[in-house]
C-alpha atoms as a PDB file:
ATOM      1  CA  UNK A   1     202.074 -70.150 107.490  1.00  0.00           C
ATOM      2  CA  UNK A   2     205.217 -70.991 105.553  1.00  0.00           C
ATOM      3  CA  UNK A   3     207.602 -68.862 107.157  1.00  0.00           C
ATOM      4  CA  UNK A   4     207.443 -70.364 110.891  1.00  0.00           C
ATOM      5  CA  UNK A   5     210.479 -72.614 111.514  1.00  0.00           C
ATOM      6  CA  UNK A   6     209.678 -76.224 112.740  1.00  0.00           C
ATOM      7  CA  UNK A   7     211.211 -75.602 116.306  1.00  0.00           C
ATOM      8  CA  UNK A   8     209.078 -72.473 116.419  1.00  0.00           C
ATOM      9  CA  UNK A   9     206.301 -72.125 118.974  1.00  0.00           C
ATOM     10  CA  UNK A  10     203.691 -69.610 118.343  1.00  0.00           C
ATOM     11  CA  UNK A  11     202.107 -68.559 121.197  1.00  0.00           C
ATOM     12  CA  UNK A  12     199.467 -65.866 123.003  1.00  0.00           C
ATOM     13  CA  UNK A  13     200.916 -62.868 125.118  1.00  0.00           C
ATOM     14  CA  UNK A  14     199.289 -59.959 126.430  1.00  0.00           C
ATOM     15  CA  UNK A  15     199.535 -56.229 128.637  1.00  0.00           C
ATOM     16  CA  UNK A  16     198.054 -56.158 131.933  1.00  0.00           C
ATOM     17  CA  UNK A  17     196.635 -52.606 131.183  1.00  0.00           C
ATOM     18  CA  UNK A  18     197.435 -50.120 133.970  1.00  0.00           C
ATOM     19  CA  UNK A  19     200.106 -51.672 135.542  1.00  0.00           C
ATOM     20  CA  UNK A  20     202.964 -52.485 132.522  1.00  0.00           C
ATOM     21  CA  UNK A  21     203.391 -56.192 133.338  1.00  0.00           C
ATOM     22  CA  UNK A  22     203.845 -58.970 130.393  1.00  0.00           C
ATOM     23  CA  UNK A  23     201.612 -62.038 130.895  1.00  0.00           C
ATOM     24  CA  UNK A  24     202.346 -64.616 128.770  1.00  0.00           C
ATOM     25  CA  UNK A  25     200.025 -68.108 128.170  1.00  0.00           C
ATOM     26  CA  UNK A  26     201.776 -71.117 126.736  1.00  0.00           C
ATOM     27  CA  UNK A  27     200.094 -74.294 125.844  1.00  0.00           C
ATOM     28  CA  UNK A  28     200.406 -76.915 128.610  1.00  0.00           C
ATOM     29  CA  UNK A  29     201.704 -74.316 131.517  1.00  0.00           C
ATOM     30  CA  UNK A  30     200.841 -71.523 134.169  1.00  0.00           C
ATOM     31  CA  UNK A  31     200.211 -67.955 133.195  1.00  0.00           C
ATOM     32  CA  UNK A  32     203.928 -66.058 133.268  1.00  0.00           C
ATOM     33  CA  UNK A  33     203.695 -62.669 134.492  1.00  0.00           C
ATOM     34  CA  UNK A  34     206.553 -60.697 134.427  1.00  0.00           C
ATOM     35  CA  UNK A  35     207.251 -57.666 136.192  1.00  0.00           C
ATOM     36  CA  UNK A  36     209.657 -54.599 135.246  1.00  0.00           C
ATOM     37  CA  UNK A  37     211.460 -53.982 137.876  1.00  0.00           C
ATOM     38  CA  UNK A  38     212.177 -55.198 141.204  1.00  0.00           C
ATOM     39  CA  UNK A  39     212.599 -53.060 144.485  1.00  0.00           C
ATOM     40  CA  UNK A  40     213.492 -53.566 147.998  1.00  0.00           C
ATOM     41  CA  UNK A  41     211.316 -50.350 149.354  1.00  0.00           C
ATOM     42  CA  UNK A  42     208.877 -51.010 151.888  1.00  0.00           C
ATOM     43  CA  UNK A  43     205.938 -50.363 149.964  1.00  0.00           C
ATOM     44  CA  UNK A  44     202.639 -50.841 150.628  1.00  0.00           C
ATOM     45  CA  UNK A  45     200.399 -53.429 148.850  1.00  0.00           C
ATOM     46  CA  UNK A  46     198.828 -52.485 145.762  1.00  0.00           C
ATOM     47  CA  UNK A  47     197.381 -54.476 142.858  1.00  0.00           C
ATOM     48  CA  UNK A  48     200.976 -55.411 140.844  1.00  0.00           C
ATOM     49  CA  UNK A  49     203.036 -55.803 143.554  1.00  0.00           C
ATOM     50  CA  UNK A  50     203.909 -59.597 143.991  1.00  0.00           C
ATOM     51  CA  UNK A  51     206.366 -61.034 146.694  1.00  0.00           C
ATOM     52  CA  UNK A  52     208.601 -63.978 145.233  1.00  0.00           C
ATOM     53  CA  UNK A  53     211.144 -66.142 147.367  1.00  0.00           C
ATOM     54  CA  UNK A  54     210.894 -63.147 149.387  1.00  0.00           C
ATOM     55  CA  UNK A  55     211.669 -60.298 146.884  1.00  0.00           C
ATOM     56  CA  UNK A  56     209.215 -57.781 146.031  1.00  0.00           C
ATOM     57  CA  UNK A  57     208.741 -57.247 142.861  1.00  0.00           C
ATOM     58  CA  UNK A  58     206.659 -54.061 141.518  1.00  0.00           C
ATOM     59  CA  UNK A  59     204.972 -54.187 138.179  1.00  0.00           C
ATOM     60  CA  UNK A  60     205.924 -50.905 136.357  1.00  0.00           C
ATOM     61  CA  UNK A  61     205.421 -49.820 132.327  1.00  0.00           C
ATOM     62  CA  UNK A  62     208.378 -50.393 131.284  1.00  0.00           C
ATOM     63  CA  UNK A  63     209.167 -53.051 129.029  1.00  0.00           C
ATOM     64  CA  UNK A  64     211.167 -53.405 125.809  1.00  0.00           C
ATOM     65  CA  UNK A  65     210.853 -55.333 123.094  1.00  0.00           C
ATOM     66  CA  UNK A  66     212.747 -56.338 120.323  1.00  0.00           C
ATOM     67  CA  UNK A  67     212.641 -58.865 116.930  1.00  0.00           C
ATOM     68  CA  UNK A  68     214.607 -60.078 114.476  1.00  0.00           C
ATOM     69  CA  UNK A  69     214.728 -59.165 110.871  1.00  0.00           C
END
């Protein structure tokens, strides 16, 4: 492909379907899942909900993407 940069790194991302969260799988690393929002509620535990450092974090559907022209 002649149109990636040399500093570029291609790599694989995905959707968790259902619950809006971004996964994304670089060579050489853990699986990054990242959630859309964060909340403070006491909730209880569903599949999506993750506790981090303390901090809840609920996976939602929103996400936003952008790229460059």
């Amino acid at each position: 492909m002649s149109n990636i940069h040399t500093l570029q790194k291609i790599f694989p991302a995905g959707f968790d379907n259902g619950y809006g969260s971004l996964k994304l799988l670089v060579e050489g690393f853990e699986v990054v899942r990242v959630p859309s929002y964060i909340t403070n509620a006491e909730m209880e535990d569903v599949p999506g909900r993750v506790v981090f450092n303390g901090t809840a974090y609920t996976v939602g559907a929103r996400l936003v993407l952008g790229r460059s022209l």
